[in-house]
C-alpha atoms as a PDB file:
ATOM      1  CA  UNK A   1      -1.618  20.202   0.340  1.00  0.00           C
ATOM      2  CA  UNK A   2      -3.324  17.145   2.260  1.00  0.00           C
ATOM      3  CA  UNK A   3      -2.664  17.622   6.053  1.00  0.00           C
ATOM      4  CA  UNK A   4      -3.998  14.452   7.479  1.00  0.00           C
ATOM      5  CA  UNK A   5      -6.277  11.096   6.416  1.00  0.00           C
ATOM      6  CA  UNK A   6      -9.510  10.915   7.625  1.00  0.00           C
ATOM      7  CA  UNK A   7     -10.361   7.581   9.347  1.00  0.00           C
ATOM      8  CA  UNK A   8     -13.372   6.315  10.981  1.00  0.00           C
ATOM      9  CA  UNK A   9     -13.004   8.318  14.580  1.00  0.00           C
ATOM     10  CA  UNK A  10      -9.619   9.678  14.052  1.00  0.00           C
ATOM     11  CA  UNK A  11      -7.599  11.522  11.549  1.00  0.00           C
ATOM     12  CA  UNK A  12      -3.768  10.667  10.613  1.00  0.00           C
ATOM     13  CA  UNK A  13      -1.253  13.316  10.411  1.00  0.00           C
ATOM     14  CA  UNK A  14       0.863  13.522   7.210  1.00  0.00           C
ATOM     15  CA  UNK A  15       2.805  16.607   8.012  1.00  0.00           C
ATOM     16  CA  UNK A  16       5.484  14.661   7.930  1.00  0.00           C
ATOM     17  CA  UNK A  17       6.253  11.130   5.614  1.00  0.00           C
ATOM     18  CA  UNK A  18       4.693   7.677   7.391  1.00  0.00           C
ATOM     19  CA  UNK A  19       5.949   4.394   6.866  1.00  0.00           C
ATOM     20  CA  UNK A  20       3.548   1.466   6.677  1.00  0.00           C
ATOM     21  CA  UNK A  21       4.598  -2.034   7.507  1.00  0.00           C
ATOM     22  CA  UNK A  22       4.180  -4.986   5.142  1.00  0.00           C
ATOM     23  CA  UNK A  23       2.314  -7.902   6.817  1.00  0.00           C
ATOM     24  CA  UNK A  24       1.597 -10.639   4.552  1.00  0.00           C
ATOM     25  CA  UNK A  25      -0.319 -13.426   6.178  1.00  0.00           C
ATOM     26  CA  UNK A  26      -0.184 -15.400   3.069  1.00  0.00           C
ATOM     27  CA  UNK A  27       1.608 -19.165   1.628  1.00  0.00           C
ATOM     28  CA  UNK A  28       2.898 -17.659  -1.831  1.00  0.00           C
ATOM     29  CA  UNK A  29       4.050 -13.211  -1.264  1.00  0.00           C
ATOM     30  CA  UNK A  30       6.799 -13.294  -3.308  1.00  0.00           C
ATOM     31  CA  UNK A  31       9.541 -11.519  -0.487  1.00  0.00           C
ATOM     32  CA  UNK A  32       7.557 -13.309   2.353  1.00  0.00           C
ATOM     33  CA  UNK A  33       5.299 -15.888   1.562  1.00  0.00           C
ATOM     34  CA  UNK A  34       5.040 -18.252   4.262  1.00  0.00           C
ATOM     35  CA  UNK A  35       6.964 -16.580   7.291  1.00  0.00           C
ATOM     36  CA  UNK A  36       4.009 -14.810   8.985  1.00  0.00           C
ATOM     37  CA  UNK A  37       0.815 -17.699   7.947  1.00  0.00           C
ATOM     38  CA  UNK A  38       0.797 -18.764  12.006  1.00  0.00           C
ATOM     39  CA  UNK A  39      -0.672 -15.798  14.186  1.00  0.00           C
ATOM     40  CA  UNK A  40       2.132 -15.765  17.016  1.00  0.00           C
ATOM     41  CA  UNK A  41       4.703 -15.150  13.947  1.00  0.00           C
ATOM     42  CA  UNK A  42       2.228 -12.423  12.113  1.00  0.00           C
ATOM     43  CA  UNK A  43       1.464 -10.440  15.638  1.00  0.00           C
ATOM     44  CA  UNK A  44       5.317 -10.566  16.620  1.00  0.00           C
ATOM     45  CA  UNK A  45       6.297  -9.457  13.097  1.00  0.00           C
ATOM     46  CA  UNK A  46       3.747  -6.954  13.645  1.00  0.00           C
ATOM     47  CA  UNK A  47       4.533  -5.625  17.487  1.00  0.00           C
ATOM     48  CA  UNK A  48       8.359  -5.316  15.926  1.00  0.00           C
ATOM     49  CA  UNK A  49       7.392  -3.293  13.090  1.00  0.00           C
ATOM     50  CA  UNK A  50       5.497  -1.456  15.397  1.00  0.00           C
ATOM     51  CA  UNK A  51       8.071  -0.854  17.682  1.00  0.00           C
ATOM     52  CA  UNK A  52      10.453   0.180  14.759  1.00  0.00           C
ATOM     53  CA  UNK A  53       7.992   3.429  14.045  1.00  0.00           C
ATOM     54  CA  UNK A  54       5.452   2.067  11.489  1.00  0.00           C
ATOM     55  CA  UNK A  55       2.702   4.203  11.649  1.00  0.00           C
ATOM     56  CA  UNK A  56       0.357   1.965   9.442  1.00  0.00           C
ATOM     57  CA  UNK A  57       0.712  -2.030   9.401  1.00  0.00           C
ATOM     58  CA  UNK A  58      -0.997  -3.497   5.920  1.00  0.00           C
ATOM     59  CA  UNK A  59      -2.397  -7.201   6.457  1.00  0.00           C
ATOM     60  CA  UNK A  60      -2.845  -9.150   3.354  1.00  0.00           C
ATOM     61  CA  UNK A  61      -4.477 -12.505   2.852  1.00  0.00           C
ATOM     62  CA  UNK A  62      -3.814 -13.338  -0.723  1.00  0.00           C
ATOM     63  CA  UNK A  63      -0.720 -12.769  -3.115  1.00  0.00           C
ATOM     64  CA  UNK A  64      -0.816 -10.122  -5.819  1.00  0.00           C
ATOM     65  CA  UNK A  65       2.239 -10.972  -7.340  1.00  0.00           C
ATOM     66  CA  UNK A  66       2.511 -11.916 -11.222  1.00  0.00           C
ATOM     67  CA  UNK A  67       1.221 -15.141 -11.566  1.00  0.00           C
ATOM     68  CA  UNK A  68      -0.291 -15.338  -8.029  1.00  0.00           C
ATOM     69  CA  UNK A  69      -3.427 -17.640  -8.211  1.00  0.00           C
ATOM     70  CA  UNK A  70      -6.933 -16.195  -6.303  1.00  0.00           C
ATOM     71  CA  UNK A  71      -8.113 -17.223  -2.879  1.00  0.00           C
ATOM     72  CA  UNK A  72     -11.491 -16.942  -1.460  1.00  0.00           C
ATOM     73  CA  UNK A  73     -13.192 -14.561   0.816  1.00  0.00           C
ATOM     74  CA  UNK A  74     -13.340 -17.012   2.970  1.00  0.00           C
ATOM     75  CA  UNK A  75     -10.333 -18.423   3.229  1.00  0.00           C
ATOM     76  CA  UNK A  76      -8.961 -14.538   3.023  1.00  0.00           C
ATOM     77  CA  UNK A  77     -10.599 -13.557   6.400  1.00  0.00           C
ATOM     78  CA  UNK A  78      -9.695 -16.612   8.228  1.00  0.00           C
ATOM     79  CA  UNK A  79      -6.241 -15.421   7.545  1.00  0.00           C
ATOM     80  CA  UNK A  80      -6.438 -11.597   8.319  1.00  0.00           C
ATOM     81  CA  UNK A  81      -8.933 -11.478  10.511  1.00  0.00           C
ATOM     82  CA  UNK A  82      -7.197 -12.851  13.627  1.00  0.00           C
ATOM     83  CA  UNK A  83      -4.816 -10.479  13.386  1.00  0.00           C
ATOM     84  CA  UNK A  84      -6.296  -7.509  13.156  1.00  0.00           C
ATOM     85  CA  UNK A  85      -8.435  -8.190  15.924  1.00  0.00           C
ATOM     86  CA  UNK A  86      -5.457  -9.146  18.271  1.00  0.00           C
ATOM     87  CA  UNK A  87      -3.726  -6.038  17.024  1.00  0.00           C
ATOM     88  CA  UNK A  88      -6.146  -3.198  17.307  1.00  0.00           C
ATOM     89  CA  UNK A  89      -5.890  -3.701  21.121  1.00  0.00           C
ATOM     90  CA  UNK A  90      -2.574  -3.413  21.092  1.00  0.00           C
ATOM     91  CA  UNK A  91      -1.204  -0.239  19.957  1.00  0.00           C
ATOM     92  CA  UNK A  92      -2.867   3.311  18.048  1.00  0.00           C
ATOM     93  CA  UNK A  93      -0.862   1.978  15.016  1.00  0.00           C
ATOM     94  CA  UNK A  94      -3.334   2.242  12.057  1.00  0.00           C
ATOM     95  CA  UNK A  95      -4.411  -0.960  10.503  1.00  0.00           C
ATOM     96  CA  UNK A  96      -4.783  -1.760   7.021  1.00  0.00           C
ATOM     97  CA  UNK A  97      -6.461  -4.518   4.862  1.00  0.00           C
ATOM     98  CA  UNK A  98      -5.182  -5.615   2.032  1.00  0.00           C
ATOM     99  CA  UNK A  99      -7.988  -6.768  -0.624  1.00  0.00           C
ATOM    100  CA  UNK A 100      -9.798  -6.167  -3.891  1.00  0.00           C
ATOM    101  CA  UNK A 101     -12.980  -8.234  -1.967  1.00  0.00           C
ATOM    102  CA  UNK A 102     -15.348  -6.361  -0.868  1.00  0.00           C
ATOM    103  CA  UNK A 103     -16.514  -9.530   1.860  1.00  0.00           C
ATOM    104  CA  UNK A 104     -13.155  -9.282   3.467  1.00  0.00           C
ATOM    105  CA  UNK A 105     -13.090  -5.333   3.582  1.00  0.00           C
ATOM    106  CA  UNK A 106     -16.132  -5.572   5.235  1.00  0.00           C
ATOM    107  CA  UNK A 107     -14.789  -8.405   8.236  1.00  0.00           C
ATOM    108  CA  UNK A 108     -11.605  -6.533   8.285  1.00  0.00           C
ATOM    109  CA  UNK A 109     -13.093  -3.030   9.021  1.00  0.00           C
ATOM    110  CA  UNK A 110     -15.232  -4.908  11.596  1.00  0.00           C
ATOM    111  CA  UNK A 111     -12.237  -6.621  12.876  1.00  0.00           C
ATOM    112  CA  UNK A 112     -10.591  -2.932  13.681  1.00  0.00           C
ATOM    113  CA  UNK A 113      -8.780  -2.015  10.366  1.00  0.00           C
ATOM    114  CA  UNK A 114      -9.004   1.717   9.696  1.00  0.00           C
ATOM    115  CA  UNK A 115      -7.707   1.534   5.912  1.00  0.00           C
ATOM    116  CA  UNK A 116      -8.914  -0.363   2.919  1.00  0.00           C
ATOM    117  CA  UNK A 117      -5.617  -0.584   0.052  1.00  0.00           C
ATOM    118  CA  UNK A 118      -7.113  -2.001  -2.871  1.00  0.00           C
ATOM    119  CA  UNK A 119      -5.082  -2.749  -6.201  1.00  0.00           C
ATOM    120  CA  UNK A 120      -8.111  -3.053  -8.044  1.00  0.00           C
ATOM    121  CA  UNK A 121      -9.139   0.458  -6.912  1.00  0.00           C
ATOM    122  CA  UNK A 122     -12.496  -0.068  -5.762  1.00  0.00           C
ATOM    123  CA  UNK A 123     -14.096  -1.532  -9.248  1.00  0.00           C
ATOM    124  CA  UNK A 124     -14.897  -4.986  -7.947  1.00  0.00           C
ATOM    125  CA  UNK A 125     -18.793  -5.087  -7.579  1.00  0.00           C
ATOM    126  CA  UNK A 126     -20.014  -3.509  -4.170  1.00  0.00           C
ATOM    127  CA  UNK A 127     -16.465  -2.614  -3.422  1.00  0.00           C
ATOM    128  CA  UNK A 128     -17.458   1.127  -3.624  1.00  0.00           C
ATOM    129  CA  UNK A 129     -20.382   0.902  -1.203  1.00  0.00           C
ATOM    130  CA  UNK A 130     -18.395  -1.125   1.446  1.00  0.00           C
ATOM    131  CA  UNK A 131     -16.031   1.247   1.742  1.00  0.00           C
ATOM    132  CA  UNK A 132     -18.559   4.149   1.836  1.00  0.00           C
ATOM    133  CA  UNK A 133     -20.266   2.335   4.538  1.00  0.00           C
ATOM    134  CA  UNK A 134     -17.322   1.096   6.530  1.00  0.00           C
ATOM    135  CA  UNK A 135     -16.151   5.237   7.469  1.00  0.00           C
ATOM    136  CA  UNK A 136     -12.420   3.670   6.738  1.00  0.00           C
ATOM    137  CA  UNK A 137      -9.851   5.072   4.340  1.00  0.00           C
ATOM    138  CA  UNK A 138      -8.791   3.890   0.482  1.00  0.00           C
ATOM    139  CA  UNK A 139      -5.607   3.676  -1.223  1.00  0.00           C
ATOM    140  CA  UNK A 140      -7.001   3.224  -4.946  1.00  0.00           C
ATOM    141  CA  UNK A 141      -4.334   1.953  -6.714  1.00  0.00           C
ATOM    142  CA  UNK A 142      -3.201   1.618 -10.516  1.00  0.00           C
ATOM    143  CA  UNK A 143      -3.486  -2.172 -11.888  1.00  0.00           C
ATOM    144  CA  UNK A 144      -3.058  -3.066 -15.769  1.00  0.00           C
ATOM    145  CA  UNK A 145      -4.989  -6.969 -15.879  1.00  0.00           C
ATOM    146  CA  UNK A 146      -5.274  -8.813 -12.919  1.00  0.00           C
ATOM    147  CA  UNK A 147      -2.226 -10.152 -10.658  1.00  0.00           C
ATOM    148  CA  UNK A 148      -2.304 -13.823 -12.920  1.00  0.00           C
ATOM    149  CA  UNK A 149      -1.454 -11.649 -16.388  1.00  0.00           C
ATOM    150  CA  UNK A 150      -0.483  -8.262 -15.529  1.00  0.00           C
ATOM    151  CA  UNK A 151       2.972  -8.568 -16.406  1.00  0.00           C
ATOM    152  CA  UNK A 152       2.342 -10.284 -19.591  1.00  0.00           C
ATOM    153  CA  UNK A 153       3.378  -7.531 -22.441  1.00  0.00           C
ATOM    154  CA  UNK A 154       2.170  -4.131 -20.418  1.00  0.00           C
ATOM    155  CA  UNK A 155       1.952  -1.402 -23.364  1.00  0.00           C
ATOM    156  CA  UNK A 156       0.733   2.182 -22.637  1.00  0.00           C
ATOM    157  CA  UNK A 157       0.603   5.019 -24.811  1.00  0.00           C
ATOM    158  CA  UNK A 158       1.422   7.137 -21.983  1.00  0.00           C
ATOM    159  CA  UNK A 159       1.616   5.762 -18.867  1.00  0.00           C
ATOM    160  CA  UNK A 160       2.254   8.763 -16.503  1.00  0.00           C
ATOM    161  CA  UNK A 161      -0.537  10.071 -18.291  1.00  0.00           C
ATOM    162  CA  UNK A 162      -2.728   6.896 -18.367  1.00  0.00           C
ATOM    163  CA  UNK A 163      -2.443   6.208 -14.665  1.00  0.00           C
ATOM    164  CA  UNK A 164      -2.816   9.865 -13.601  1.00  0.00           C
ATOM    165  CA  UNK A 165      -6.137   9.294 -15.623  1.00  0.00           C
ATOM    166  CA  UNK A 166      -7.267   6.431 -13.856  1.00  0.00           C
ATOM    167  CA  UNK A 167      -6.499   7.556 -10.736  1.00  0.00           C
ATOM    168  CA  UNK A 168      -8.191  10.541 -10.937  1.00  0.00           C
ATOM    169  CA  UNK A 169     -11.564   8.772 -12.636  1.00  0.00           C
ATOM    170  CA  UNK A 170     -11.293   6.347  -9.445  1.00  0.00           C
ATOM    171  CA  UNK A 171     -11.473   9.765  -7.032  1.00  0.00           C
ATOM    172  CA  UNK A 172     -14.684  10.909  -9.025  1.00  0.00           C
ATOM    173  CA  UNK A 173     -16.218   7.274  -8.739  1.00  0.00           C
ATOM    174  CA  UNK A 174     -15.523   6.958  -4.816  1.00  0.00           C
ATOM    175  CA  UNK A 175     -16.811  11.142  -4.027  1.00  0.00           C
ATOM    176  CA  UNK A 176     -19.913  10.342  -6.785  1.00  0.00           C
ATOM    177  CA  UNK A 177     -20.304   7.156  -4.294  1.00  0.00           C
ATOM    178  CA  UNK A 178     -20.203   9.288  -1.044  1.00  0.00           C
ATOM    179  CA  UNK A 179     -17.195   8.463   0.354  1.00  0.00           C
ATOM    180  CA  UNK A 180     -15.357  11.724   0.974  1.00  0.00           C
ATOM    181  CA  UNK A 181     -12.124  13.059  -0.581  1.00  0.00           C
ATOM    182  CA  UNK A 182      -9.785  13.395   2.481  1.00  0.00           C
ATOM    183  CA  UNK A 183     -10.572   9.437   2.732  1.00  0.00           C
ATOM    184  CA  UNK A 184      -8.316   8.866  -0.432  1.00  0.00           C
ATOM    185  CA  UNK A 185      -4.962   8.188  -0.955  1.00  0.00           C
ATOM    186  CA  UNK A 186      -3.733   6.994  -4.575  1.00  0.00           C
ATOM    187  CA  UNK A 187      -0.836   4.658  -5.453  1.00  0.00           C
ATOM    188  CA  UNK A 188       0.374   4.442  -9.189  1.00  0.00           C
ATOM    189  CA  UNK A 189       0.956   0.544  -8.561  1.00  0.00           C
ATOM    190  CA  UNK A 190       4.433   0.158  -9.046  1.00  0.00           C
ATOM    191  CA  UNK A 191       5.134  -3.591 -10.965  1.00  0.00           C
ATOM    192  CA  UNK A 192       0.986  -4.129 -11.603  1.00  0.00           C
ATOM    193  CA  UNK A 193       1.200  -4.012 -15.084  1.00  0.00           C
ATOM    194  CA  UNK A 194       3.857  -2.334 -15.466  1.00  0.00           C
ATOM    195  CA  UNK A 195       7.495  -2.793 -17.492  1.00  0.00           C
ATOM    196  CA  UNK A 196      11.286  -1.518 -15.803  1.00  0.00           C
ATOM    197  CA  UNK A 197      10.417   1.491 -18.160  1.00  0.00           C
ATOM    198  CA  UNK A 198       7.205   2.500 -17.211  1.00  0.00           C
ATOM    199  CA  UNK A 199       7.632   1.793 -13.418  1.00  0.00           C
ATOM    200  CA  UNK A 200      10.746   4.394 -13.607  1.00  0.00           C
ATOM    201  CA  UNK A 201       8.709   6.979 -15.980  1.00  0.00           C
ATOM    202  CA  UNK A 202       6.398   6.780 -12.824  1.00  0.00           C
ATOM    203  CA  UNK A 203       8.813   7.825 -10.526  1.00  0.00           C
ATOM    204  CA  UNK A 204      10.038  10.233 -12.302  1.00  0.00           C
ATOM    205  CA  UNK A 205       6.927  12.027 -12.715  1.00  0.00           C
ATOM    206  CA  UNK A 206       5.533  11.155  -9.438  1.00  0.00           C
ATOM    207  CA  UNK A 207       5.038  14.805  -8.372  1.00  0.00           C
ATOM    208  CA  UNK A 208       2.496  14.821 -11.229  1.00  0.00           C
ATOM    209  CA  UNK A 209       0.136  12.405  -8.691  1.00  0.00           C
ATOM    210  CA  UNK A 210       0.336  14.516  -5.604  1.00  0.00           C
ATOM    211  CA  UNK A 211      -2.786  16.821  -6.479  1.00  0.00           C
ATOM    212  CA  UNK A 212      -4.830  13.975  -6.813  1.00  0.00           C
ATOM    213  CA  UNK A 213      -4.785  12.839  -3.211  1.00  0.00           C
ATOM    214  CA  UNK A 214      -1.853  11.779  -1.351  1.00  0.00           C
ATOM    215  CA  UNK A 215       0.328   9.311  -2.909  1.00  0.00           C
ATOM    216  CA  UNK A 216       1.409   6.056  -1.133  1.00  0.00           C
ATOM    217  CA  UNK A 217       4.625   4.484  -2.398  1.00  0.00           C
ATOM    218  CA  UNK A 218       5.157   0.824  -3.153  1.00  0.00           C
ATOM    219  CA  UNK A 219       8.620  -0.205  -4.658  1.00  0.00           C
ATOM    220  CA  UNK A 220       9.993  -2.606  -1.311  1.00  0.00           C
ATOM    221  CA  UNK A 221      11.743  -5.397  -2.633  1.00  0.00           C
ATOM    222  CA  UNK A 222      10.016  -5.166  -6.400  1.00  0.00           C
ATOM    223  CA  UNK A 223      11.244  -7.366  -9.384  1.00  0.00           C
ATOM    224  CA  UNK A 224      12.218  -3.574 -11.073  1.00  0.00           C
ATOM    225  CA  UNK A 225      15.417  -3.554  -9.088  1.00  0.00           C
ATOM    226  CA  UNK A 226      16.227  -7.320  -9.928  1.00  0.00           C
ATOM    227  CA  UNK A 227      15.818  -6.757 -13.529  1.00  0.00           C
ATOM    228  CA  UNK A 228      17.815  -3.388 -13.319  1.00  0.00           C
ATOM    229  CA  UNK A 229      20.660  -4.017 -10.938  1.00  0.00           C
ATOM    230  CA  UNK A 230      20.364  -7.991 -10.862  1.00  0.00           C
ATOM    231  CA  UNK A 231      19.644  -8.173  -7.671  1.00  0.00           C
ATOM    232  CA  UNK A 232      17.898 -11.070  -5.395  1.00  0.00           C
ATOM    233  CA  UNK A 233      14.977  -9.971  -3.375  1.00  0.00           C
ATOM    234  CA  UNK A 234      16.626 -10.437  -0.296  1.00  0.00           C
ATOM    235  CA  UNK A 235      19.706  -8.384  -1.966  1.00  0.00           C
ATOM    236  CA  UNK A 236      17.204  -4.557  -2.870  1.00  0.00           C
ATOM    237  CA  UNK A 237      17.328  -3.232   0.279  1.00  0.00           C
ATOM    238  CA  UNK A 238      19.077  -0.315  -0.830  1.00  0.00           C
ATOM    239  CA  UNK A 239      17.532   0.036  -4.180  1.00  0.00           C
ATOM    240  CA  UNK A 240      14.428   0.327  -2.305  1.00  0.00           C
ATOM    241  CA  UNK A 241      15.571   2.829   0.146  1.00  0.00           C
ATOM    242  CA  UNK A 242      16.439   4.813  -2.684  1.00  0.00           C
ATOM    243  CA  UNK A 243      13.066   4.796  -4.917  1.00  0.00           C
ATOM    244  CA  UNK A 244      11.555   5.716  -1.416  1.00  0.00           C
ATOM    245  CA  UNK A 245      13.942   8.428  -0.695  1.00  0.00           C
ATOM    246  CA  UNK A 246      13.209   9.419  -4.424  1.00  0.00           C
ATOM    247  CA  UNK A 247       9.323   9.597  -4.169  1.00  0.00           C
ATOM    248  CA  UNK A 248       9.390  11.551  -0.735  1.00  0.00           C
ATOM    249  CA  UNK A 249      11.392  14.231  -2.131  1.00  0.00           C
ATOM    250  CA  UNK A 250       8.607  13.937  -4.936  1.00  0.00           C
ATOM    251  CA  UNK A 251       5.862  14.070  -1.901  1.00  0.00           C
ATOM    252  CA  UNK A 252       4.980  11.135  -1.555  1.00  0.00           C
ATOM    253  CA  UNK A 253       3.114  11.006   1.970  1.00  0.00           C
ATOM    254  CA  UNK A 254       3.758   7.333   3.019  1.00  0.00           C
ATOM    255  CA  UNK A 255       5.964   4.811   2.351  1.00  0.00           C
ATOM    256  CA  UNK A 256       4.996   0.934   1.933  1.00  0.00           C
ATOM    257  CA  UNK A 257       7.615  -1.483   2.773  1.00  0.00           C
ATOM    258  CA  UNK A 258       9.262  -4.783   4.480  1.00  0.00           C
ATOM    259  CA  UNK A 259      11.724  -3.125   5.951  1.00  0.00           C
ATOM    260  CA  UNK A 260      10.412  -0.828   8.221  1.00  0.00           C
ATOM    261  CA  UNK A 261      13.492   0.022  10.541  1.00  0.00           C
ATOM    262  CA  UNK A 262      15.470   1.187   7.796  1.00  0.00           C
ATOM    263  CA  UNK A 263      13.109   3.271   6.053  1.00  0.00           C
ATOM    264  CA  UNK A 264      12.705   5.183   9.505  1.00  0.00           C
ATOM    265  CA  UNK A 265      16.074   5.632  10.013  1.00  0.00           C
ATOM    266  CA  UNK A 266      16.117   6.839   6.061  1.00  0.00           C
ATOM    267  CA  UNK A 267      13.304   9.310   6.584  1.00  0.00           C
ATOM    268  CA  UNK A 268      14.907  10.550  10.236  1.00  0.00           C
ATOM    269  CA  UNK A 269      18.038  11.233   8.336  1.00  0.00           C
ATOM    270  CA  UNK A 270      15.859  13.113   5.576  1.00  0.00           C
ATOM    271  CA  UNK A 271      13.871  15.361   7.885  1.00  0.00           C
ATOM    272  CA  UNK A 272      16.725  16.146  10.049  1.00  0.00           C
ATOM    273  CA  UNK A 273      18.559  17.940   6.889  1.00  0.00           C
ATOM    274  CA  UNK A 274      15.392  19.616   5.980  1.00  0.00           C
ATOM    275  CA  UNK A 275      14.953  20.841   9.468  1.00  0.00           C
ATOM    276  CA  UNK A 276      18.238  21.156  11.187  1.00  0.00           C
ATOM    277  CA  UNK A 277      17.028  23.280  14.367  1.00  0.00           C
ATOM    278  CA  UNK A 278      14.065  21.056  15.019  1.00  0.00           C
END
């Protein structure tokens, strides 16, 4: 149904499935924290991911995972900032921030980023305006809480039918604000807020999501696959691959995740089947 993304002077194909690098400048990410804080680590990370086919790289500056504590705006764009603006002379790769603050969506657009993906959907005050004004994409994503007490007791009546709701109340706020509907992507926020149960109810139903707006995927490396299969986080590669895999075939247009060169070589596989004379 949804072609391509509108950006600020380009549009982004999703004719086909798009993978989008995880870059987290950031002390405390729960796969990553730590690896990527210096900027010659963060750009090479980057360049490889790059190089491995991401078509989207998504640099965060603060940890959103259960229990992570806040950090300032400005402490958030001294991290991110740097990067993007090394990186958007580098390649046509699209470049994402990853914030709920509308101060550092505002220096990161600046900076060259060309998405805003936002787990608090656009609600923090002047969020909404910022991205209006800034021309840039939004994934408005699902979020029970906030990151400190999400995961404390989740409960839904319904949740496919509670997050399909939100979602689609979010579109209405960010079209009523001006910003335009092929601008939107939605993400049912996999793990914010959410129990084992509810996050695979989610996936199950995930088709239900696609006539919102595009859906982007986020299950890399996610404390669902510990608690099911027992797993590490360096050990859910494959559990991973296989939520992906799972959400595609639901049509899901782009894929979130730390490891990029696998979930390439995943999707290859996938289109290849689907399109054998290609």
């Amino acid at each position: 149904m949804y072609s391509e993304l509108s950006l600020p002077t380009r549009a982004l194909s999703l004719e086909r499935p798009l993978v989008m690098g995880i870059l987290n400048v950031t002390p405390d990410s729960f796969s990553d924290g730590g690896r990527y804080v210096d900027l010659d680590a963060a750009l090479a990370q980057a360049r490889g991911m790059i190089a491995d086919g991401a078509s989207i790289i998504d640099v965060g500056g603060e940890s959103t995972r259960p229990g992570a504590q806040p950090v300032d705006a400005v402490e958030e764009i001294r991290r991110v900032v740097p990067v993007i603006t090394a990186l958007r002379h580098e390649s046509r790769c699209v470049l994402s921030i990853d914030t709920l603050k509308p101060a550092v969506m505002r220096a990161a657009c600046e900076a060259g980023a060309e998405l805003i993906n936002d787990v608090n959907a656009l609600r923090s005050p002047g969020a909404l305006d910022v991205a209006r004004d800034s021309g840039a994409a939004v994934c408005l994503m699902h979020m029970l809480g906030e990151p400190r007490t999400m995961q404390v007791e989740p409960r839904y009546d319904d949740v496919v039918i509670e997050v399909r709701t939100f979602l689609e109340r979010r579109i209405h706020a960010c079209v009523k604000a001006g910003i335009a509907p092929a601008r939107l992507l939605v993400d049912p926020g996999f793990g914010f807020g959410k129990t084992l149960g509810h996050n695979l109810a989610l996936l199950a139903e995930l088709h239900r999501f696609t006539a919102l707006a595009p859906v982007l995927i986020g299950v890399s490396r996610k404390s669902m696959f510990g608690r099911l299969l027992g797993r590490s986080v360096d050990e859910r590669q494959a559990a991973s691959l296989a939520a992906a895999l799972h959400a595609v075939g639901q049509g899901a247009a782009i894929v979130r995740t730390h490891d990029v060169r696998e979930t390439m070589d995943a999707l290859t596989v996938i289109n290849a089947i689907a399109n054998p004379n290609t």
